[in-house]
Protein backbone atom coordinates (compact mmCIF):
# COMPACT_ATOMS: atom_id res chain seq x y z
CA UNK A 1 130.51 4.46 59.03
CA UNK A 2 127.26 5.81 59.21
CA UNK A 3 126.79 9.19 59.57
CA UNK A 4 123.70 11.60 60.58
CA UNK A 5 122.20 13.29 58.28
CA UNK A 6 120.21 16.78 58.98
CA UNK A 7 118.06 18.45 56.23
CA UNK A 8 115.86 16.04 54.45
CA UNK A 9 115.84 18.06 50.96
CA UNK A 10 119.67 19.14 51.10
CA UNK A 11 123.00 17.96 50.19
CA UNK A 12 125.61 17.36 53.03
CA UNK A 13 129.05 18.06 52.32
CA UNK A 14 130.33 16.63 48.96
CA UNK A 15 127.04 16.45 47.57
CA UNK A 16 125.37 13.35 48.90
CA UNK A 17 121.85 13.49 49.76
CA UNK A 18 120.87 14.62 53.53
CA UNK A 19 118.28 13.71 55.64
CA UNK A 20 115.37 11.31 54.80
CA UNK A 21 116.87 11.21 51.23
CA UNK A 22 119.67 9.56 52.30
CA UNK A 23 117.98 7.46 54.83
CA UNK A 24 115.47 6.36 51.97
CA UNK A 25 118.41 5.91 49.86
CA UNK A 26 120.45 3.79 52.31
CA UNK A 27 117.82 1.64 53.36
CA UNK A 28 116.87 1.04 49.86
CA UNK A 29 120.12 0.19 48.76
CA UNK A 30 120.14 -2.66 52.28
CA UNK A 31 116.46 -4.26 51.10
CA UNK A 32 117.82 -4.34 47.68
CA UNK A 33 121.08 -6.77 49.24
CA UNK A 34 118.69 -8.99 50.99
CA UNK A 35 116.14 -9.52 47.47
CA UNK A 36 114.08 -6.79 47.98
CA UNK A 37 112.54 -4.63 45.21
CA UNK A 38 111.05 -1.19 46.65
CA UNK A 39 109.07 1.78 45.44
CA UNK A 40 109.16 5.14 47.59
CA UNK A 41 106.24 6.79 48.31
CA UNK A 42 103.72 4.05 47.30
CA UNK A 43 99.79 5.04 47.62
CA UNK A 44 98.30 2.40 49.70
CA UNK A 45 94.34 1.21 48.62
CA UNK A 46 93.89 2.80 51.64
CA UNK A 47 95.01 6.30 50.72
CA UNK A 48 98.32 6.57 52.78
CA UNK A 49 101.21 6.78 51.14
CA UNK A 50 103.77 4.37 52.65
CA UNK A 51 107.74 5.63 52.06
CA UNK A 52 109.09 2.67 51.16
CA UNK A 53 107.32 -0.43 49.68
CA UNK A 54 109.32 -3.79 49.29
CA UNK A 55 108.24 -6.62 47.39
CA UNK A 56 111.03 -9.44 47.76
CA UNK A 57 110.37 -13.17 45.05
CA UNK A 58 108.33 -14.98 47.35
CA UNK A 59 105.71 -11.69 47.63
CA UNK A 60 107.21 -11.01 51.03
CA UNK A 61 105.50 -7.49 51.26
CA UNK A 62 107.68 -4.79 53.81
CA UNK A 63 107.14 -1.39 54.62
CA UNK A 64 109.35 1.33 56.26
CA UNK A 65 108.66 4.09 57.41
CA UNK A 66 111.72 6.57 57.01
CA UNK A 67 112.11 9.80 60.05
CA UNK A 68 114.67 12.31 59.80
CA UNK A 69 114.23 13.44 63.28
CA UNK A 70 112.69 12.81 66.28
CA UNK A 71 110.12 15.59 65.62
CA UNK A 72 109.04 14.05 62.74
CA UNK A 73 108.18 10.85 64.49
CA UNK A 74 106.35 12.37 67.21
CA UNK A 75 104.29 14.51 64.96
CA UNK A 76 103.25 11.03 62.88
CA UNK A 77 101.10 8.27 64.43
CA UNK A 78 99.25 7.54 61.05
CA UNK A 79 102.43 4.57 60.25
CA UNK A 80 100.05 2.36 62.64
CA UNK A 81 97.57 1.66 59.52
CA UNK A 82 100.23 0.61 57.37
CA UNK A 83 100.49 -2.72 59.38
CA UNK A 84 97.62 -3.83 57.95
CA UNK A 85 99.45 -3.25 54.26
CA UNK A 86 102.44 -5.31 55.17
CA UNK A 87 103.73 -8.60 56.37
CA UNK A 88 106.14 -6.58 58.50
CA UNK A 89 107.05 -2.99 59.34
CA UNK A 90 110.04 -1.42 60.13
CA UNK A 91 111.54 2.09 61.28
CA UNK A 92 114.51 3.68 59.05
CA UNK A 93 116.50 6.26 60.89
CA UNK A 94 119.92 8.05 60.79
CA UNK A 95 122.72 6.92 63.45
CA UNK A 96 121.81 10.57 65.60
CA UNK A 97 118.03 9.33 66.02
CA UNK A 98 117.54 7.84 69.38
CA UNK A 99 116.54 4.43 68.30
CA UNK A 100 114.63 4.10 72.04
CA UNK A 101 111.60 6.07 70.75
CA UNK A 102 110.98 3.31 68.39
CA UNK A 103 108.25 0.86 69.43
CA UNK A 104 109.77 -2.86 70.54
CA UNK A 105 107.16 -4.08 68.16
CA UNK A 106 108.72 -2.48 64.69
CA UNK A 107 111.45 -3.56 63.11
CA UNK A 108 114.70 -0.71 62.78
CA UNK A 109 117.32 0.23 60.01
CA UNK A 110 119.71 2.88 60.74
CA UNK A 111 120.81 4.39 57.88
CA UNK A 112 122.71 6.55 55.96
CA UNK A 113 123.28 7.65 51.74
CA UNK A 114 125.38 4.38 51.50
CA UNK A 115 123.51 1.75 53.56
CA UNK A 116 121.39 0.57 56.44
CA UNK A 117 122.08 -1.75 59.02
CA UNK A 118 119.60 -3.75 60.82
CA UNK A 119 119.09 -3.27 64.48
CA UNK A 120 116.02 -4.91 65.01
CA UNK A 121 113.83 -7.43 62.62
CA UNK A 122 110.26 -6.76 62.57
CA UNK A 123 107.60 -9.29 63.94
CA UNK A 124 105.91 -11.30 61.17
CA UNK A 125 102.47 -10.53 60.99
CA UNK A 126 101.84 -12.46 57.47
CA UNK A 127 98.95 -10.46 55.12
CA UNK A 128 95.96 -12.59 53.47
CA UNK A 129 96.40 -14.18 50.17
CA UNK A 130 93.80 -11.38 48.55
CA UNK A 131 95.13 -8.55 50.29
CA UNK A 132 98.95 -9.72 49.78
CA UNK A 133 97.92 -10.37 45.50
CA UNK A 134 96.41 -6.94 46.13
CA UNK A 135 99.16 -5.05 47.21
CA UNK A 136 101.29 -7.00 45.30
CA UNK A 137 99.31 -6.13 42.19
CA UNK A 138 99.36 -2.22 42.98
CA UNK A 139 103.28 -2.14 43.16
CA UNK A 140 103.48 -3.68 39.70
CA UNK A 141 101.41 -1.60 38.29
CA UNK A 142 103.25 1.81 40.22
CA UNK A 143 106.27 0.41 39.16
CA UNK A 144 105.29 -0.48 35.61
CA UNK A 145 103.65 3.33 35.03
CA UNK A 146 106.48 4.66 36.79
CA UNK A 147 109.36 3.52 34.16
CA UNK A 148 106.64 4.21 31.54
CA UNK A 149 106.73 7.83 32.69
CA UNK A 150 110.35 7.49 32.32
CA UNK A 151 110.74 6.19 28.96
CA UNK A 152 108.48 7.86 27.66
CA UNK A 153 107.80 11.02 29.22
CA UNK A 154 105.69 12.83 26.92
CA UNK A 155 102.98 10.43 27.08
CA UNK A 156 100.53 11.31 29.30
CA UNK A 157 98.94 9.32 32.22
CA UNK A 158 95.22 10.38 31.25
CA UNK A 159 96.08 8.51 27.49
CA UNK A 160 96.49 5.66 29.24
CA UNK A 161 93.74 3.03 28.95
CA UNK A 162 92.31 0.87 32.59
């Protein structure tokens, strides 16, 4: 059962993540199931930083943009640019987020710590060959410098070469 989730940087009861942690988390976990690979918080070459990235085998390119609460979404109207990132884009939310303030034309998770579930597929809107290798590109190399970081954390990023 899905359950909603408050505080975006606490723990709920028992010490699972809360709020857009466990929404990220959840919906992570459901892209993973259908092939998906993801990065959070993935700098665009435009300069926004999308919250979840998914790259699936056949370059399938997704992004999801997570909200914790309905404030949240009405504060944000920059997630319009990252259609043009994507070949479709899609809404995570917790089960206590009224999914009618989400646009017809965006696909919709709900989700909690565990999972997501998928209301709503997004329209396809499929990217151009150079902007898909593009983007593509970029999460390789995010990904790649991220487990870097992790293996080898006292290396620093300015020692790297590129």
């Amino acid at each position: 059962m899905l359950r909603p989730m408050s505080d975006p940087l606490t723990e709920a009861p028992g010490g699972e993540p809360a709020g857009a942690v466990a929404i990220t988390r959840g919906v992570r976990r459901a892209l993973a199931q259908r092939g998906f690979a993801t990065l959070t918080e993935f700098r665009l070459a435009s300069g926004r930083r999308a919250d979840v990235l998914a790259v699936d085998g056949d370059g399938t390119v997704l992004i999801v943009e997570v909200k914790s609460s309905v404030a949240d979404f009405r504060a944000d109207r920059k997630w319009t640019e990252y259609r043009d990132w994507c070949d479709a884009f899609y809404f995570a939310v917790d089960e206590a987020f009224p999914a009618d303030l989400i646009p017809d034309d965006c696909g919709l998770y709900v989700a909690d710590a565990f999972g997501a579930a998928l209301l709503r597929d997004a329209p396809a809107s499929k990217l151009a060959a150079a902007r898909r290798k593009a983007v593509v590109l970029r999460a390789a190399l995010a990904a790649a410098g991220r487990l870097h970081r992790l293996e080898d954390p006292g290396f620093a990023p300015d020692q790297m070469g590129g």
